[in-house]
Protein backbone atom coordinates (compact mmCIF):
# COMPACT_ATOMS: atom_id res chain seq x y z
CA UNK A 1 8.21 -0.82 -10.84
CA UNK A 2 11.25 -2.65 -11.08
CA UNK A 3 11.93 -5.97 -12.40
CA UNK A 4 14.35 -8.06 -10.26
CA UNK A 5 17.80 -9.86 -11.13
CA UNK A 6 20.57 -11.20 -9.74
CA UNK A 7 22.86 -8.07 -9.91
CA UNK A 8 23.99 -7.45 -5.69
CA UNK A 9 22.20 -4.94 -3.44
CA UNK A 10 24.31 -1.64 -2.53
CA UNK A 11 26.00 -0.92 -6.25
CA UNK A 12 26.26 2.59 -6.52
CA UNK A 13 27.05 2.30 -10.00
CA UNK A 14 23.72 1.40 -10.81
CA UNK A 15 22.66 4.62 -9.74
CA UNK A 16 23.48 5.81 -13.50
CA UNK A 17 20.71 3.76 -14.76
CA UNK A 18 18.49 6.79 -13.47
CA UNK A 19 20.13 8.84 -16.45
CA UNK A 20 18.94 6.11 -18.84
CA UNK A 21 16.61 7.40 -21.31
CA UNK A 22 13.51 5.08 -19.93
CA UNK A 23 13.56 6.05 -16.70
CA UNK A 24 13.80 9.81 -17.44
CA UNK A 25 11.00 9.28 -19.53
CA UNK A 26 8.87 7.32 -17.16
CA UNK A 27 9.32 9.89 -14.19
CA UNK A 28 8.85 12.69 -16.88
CA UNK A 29 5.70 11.37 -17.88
CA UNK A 30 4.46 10.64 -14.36
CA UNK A 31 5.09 14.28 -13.33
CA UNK A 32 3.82 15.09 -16.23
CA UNK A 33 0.41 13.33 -15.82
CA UNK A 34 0.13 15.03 -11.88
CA UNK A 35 0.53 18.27 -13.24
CA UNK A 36 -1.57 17.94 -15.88
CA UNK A 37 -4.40 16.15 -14.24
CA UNK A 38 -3.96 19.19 -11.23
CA UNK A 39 -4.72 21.56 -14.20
CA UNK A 40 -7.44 19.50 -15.69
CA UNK A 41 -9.39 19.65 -11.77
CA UNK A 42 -9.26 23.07 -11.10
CA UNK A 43 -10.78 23.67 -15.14
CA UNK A 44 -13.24 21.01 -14.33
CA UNK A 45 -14.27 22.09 -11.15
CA UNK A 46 -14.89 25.75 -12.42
CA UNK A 47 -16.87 24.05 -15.20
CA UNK A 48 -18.75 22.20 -12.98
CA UNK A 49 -19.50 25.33 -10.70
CA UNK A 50 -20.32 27.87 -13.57
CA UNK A 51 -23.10 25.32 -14.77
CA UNK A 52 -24.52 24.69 -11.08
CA UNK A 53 -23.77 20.61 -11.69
CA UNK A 54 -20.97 20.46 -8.81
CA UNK A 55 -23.13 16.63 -8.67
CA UNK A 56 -20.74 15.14 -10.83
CA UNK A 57 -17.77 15.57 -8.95
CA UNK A 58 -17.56 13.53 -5.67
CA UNK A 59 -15.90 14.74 -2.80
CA UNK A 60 -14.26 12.08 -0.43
CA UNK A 61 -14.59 12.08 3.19
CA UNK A 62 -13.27 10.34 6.19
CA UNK A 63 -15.46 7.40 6.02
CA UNK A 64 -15.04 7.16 1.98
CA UNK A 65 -11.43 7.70 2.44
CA UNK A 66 -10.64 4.78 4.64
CA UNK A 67 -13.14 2.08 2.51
CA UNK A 68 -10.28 3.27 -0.04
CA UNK A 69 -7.46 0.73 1.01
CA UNK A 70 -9.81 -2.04 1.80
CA UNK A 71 -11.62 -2.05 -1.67
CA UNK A 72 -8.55 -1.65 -3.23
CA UNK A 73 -7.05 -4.70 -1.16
CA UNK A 74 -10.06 -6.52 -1.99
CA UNK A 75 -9.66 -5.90 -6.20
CA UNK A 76 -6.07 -6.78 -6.08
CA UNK A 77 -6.94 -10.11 -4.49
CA UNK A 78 -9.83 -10.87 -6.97
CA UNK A 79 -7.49 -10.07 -9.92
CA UNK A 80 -4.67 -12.08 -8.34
CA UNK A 81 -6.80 -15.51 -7.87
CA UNK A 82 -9.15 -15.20 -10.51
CA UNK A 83 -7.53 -13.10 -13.47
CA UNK A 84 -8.16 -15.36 -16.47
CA UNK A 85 -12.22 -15.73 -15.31
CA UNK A 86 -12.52 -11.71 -15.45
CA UNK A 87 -9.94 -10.81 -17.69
CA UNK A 88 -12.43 -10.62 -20.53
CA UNK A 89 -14.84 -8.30 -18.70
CA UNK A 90 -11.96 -6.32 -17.23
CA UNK A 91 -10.94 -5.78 -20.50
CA UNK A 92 -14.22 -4.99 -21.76
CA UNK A 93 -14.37 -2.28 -18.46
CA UNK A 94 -11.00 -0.48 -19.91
CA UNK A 95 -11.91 -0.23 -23.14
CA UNK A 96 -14.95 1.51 -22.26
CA UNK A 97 -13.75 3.54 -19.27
CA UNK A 98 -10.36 4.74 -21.51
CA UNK A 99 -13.02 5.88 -24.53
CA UNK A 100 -15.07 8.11 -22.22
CA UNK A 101 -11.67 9.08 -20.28
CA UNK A 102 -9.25 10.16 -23.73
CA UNK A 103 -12.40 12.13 -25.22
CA UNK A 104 -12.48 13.99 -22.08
CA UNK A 105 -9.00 14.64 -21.73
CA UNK A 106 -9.10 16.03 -25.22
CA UNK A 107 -12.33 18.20 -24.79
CA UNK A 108 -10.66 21.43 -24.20
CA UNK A 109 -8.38 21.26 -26.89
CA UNK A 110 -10.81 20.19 -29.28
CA UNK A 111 -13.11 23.25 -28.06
CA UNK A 112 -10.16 25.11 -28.98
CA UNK A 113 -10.08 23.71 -32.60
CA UNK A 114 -13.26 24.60 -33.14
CA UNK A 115 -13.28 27.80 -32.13
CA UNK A 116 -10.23 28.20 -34.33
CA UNK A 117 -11.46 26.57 -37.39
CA UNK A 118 -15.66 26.79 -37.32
CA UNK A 119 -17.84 29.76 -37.67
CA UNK A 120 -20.44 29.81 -34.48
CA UNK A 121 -23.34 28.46 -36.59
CA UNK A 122 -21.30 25.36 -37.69
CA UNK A 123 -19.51 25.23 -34.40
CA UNK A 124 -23.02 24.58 -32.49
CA UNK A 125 -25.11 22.47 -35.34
CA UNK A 126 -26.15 19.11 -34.16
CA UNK A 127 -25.00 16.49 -36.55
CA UNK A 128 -27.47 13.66 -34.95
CA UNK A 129 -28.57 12.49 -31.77
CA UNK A 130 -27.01 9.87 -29.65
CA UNK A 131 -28.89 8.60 -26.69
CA UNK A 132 -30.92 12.08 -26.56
CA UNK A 133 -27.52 13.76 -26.46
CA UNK A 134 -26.58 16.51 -29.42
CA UNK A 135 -23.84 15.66 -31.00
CA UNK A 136 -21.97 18.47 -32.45
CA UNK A 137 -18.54 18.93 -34.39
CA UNK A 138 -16.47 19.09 -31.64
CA UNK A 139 -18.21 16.23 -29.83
CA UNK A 140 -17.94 13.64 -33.22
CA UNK A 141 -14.29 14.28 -33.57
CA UNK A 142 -13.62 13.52 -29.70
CA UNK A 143 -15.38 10.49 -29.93
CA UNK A 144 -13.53 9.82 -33.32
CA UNK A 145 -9.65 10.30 -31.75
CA UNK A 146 -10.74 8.58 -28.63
CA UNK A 147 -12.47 5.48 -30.87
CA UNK A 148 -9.56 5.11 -32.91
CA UNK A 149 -7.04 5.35 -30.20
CA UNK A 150 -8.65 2.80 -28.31
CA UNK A 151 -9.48 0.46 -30.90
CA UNK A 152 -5.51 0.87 -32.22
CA UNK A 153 -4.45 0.18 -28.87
CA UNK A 154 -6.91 -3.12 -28.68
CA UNK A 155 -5.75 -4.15 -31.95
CA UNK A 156 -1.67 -3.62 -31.49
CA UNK A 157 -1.07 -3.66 -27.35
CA UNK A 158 1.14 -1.06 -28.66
CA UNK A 159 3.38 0.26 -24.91
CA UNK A 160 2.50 4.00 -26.27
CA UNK A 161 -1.35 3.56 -26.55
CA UNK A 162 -1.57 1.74 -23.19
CA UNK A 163 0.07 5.05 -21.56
CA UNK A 164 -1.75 7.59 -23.58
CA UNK A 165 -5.12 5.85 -22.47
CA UNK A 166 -3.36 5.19 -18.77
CA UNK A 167 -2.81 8.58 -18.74
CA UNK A 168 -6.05 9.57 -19.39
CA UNK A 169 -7.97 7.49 -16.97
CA UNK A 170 -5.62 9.18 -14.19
CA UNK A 171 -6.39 12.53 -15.27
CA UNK A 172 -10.17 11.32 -15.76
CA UNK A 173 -9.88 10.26 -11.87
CA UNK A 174 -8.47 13.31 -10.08
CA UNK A 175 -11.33 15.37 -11.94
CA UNK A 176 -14.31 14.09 -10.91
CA UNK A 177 -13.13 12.59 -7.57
CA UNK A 178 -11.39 14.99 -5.48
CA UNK A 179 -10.31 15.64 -1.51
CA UNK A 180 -11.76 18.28 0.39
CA UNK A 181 -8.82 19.25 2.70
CA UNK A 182 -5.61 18.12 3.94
CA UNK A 183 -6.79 16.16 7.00
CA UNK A 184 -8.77 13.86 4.62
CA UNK A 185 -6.03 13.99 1.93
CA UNK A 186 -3.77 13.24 5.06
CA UNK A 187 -5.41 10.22 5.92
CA UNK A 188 -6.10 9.20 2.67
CA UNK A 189 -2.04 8.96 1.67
CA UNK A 190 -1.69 7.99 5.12
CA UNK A 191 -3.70 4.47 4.58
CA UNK A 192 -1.91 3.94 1.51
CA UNK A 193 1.57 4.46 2.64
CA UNK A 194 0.55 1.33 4.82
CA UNK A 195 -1.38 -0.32 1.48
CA UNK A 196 1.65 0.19 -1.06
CA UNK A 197 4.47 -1.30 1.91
CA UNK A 198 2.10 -4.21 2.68
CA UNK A 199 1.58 -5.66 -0.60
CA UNK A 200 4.96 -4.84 -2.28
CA UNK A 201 6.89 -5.77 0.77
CA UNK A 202 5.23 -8.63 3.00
CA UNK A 203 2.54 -9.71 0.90
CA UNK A 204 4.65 -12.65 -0.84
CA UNK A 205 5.18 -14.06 2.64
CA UNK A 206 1.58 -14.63 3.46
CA UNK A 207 0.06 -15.45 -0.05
CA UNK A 208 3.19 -16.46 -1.84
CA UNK A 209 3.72 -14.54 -4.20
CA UNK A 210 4.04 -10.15 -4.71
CA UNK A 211 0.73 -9.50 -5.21
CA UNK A 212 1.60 -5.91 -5.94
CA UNK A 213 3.94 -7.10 -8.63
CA UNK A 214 1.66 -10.44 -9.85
CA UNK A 215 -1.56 -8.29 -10.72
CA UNK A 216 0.71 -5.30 -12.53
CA UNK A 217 2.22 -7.60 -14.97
CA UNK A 218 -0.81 -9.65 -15.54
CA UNK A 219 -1.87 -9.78 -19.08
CA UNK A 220 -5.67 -10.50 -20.45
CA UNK A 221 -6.12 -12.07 -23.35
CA UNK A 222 -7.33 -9.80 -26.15
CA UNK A 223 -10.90 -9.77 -26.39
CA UNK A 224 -10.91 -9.55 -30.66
CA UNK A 225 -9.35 -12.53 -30.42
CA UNK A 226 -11.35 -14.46 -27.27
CA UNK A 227 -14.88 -13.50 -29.59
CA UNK A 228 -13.01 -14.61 -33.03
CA UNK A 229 -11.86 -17.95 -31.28
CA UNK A 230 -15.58 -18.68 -29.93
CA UNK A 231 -16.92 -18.19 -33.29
CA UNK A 232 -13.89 -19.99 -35.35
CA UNK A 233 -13.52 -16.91 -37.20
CA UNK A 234 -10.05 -15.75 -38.53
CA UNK A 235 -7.90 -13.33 -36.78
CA UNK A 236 -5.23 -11.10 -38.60
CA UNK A 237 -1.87 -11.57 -37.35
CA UNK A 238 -1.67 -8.05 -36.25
CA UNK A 239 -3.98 -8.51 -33.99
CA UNK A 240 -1.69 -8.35 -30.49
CA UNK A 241 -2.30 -12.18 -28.33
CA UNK A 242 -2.50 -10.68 -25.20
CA UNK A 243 -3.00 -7.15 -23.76
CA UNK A 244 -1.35 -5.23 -20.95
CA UNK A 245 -4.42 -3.43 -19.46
CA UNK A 246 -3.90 0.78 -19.02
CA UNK A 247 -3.46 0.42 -15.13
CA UNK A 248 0.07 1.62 -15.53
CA UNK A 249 3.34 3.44 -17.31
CA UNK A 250 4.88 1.48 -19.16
CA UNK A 251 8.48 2.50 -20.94
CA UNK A 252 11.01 -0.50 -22.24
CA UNK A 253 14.26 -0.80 -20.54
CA UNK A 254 15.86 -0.41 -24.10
CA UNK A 255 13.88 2.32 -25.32
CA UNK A 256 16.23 2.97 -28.11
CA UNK A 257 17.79 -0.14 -29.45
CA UNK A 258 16.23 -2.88 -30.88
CA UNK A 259 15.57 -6.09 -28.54
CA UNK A 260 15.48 -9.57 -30.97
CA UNK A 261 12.70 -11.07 -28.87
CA UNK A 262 9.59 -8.06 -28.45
CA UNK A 263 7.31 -11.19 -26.58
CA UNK A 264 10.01 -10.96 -23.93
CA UNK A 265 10.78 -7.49 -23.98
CA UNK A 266 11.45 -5.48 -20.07
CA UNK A 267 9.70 -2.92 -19.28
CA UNK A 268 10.19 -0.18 -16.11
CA UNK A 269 6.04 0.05 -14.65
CA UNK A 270 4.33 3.10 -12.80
CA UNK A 271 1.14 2.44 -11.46
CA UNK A 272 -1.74 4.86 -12.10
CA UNK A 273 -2.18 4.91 -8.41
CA UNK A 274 1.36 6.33 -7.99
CA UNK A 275 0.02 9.44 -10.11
CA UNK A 276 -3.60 9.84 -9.08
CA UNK A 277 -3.50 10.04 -5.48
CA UNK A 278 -0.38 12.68 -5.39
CA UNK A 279 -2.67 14.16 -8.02
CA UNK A 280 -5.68 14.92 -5.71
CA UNK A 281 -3.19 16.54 -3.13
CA UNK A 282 -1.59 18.72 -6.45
CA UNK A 283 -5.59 19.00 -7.34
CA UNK A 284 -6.25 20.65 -3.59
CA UNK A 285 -3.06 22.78 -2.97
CA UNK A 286 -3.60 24.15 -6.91
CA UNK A 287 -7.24 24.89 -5.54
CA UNK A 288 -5.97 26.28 -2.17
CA UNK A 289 -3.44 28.46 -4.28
CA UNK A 290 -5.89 29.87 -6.46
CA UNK A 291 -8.34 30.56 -3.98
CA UNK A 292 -5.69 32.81 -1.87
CA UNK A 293 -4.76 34.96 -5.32
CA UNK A 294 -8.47 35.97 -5.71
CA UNK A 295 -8.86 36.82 -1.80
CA UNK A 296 -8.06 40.51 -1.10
CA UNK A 297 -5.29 40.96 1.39
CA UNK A 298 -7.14 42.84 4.27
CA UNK A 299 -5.77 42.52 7.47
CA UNK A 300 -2.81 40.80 5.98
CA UNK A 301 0.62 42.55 7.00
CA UNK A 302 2.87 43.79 4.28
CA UNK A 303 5.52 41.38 5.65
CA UNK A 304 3.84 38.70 5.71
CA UNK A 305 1.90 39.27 2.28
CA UNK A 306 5.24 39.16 0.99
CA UNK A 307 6.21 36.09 2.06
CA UNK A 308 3.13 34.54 0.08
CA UNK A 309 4.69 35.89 -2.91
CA UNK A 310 6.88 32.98 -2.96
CA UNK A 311 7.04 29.88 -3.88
CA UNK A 312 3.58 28.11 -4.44
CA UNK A 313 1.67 24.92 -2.91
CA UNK A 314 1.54 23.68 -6.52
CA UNK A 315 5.28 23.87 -7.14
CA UNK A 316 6.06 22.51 -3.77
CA UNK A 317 3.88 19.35 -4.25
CA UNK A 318 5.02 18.90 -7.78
CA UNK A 319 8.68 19.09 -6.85
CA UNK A 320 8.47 17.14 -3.51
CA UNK A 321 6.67 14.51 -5.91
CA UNK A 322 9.45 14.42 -8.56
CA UNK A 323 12.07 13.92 -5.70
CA UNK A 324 10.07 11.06 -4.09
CA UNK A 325 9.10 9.53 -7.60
CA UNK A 326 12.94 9.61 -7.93
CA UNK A 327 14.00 7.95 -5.01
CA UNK A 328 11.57 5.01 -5.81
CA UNK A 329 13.95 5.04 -9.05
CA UNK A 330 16.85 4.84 -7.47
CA UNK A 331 15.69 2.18 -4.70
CA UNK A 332 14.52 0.00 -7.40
CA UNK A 333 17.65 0.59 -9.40
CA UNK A 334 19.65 -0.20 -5.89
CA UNK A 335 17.95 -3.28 -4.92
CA UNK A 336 16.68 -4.58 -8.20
CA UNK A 337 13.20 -4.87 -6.51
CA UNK A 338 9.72 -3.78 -6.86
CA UNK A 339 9.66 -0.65 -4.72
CA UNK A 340 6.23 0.86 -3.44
CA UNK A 341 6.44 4.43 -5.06
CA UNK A 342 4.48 5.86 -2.13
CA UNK A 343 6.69 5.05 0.28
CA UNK A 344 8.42 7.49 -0.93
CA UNK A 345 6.42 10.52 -2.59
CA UNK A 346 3.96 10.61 0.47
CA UNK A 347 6.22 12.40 2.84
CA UNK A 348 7.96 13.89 0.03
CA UNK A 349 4.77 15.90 -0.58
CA UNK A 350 3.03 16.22 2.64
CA UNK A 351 5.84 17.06 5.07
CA UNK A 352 6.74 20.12 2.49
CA UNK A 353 3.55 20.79 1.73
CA UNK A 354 2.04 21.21 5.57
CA UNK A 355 5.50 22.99 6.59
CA UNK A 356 4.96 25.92 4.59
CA UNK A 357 1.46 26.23 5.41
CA UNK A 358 2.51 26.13 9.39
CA UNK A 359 5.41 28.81 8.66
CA UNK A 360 2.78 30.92 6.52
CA UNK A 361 -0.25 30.50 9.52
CA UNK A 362 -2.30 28.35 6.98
CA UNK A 363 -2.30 24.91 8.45
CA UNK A 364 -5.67 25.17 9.85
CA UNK A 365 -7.06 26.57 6.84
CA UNK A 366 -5.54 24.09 4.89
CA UNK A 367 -6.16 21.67 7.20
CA UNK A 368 -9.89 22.04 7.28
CA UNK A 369 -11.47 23.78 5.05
CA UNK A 370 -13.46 24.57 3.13
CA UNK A 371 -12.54 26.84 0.34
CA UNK A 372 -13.57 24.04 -1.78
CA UNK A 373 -16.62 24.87 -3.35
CA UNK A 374 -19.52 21.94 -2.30
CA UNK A 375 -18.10 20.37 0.79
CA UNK A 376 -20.68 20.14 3.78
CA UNK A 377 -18.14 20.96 6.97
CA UNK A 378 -20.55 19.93 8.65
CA UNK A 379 -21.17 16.53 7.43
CA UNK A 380 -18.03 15.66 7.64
CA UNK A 381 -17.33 16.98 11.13
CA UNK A 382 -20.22 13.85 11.82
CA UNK A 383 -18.22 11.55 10.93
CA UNK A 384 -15.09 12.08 12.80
């Protein structure tokens, strides 16, 4: 998200501020985080389905889908006229939510450590019990890395910790709440197309102010701080004033040189929601992909099994997001405005991704389902 200034609309110049080293960073790391959290999903959901506890995941449907933009429109709102009276236990919300998110970002490759590093016996001893839960040597160090990076990020405000634990609450999100098909997925981008233009673009004329913009640079204060203050204790001076909460990227304009002044420093934003919702369509078309390599091609002609062979759903989705991510770059860098991302990356992913399926005779497959394991057609064919 782009700061404004006073520089004039239309300088093409400015277009080489998309080479700068922030904003290649920033869309790198958003595209990044999609793919990633696409990955994460599909590993999830085949967890989830080995172990018979498909429960945890929920699976959105029409109704659920369009609640989406109004609860959403009702939390940005709330923060926007009453920030500083639930800052604390927004706060308090993050810091919990990013714990439980980070450790199970980090589960697999911690599993991996300790398959590397620990004989079976010590691999599966329980070290104590934690709320009736065993907690082994894989478990402890999760819940050490994902302690220490949260309380380091509480402590400092540090830009790098509040992406690493952004990061992880996106990837946290398009695992355990996914989209059963493109016609909800459809709708669901759909509605927030409308959302993201609304509240970036007109918003400031009916409540006066971007409310988009407002709540995304908000700051709360820090909550070591707020309970040290109550109680008249002393607070180290390392301990940050105020906290940007993990709702978003964050990269510094100047990501390389020093800036005299690091209270005032710029930053370029990406909001979480700019990742997690093109990750649930990666998350399905990944599924969708990996469903057609394990089906045997029977009554599939030679010619037209060949044209599967080429490019994937995945790759399609990943690199229609990367060119619509972009062009939100370059619009910001254009106008010097706040730009709603998915303005841009919605048709940049579905138009691409729905055009191959019609030219490969998938749409209504793809379209309806289910291939997806745990989603009642019929229930949802009730509700529209």
């Amino acid at each position: 998200m782009e700061t404004a200034d006073n520089s004039p609309m239309g300088d093409w110049g400015a277009l080489l501020d998309l080479l700068s080293p922030s904003t290649v960073v920033l869309i790198g790391q958003g595209a990044g985080v999609v793919y990633y959290a696409a990955i994460r999903s599909l590993a999830h959901e085949a967890e989830m389905e080995t172990s018979k506890n498909l429960e945890e995941i929920i699976t959105l449907d029409s109704r659920s889908t369009l609640l989406i933009p109004i609860f959403s429109s009702f939390s940005l709102l709330l923060i926007f006229y009453f920030f500083s009276t639930i800052s604390f236990v927004l706060t308090c919300l993050c810091i919990v939510a990013c714990g439980f998110s980070l450790a199970f970002v980090i589960a697999p490759f911690v599993n991996r450590m300790s398959m590397l590093a620990l004989s079976d016996p010590l691999r599966q001893k329980v070290l104590f019990n934690f709320l009736d839960l065993p907690v082994t040597p894989a478990v402890a160090l999760m819940g050490l890395v994902s302690s220490v990076t949260t309380i380091s990020w509480v402590v400092t405000g540090y830009w790098t910790l509040n992406n690493v634990l952004g990061m992880a609450l996106c990837i946290t999100y398009v695992s355990f709440i996914r989209l059963p098909n493109v016609k909800v997925c459809a709708l669901l981008l759909g509605c927030l197309f409308f959302y993201d233009i609304f509240w970036v673009f007109i918003s400031s004329r009916i409540f006066g102010d971007n409310v988009m913009v407002a709540v995304a640079t908000k700051q709360a204060e820090n909550p070591v701080r707020a309970v040290a203050n109550t109680f008249h204790l002393p607070v180290p001076s390392l301990v940050s004033a105020r906290l940007d909460l993990p709702v978003k990227l964050m990269v510094p304009r100047l990501l390389f040189e020093e800036e005299p002044d690091l209270r005032h420093r710029e930053f370029l934003m990406l909001g979480l929601g700019d990742m997690a919702l093109p990750g649930m369509l990666l998350a399905l078309v990944m599924s969708f992909d990996d469903k057609r390599r394990r089906r045997q091609p029977m009554g599939v002609a030679p010619s037209q099994e060949q044209g599967r062979g080429g490019i994937t759903y995945l790759r399609l989705a990943l690199g229609g997001y990367l060119v619509g991510l972009t062009m939100s770059m370059a619009a910001g860098v254009m106008s010097r405005a706040a730009q709603p991302a998915l303005l841009y990356i919605v048709p940049c992913t579905l138009i691409p991704v729905t055009t191959k399926a019609w030219m490969q005779h998938e749409l209504l497959e793809l379209w309806q389902g289910p291939w997806r394991v745990g989603y009642d057609v019929d229930a949802e064919k009730n509700v529209v």
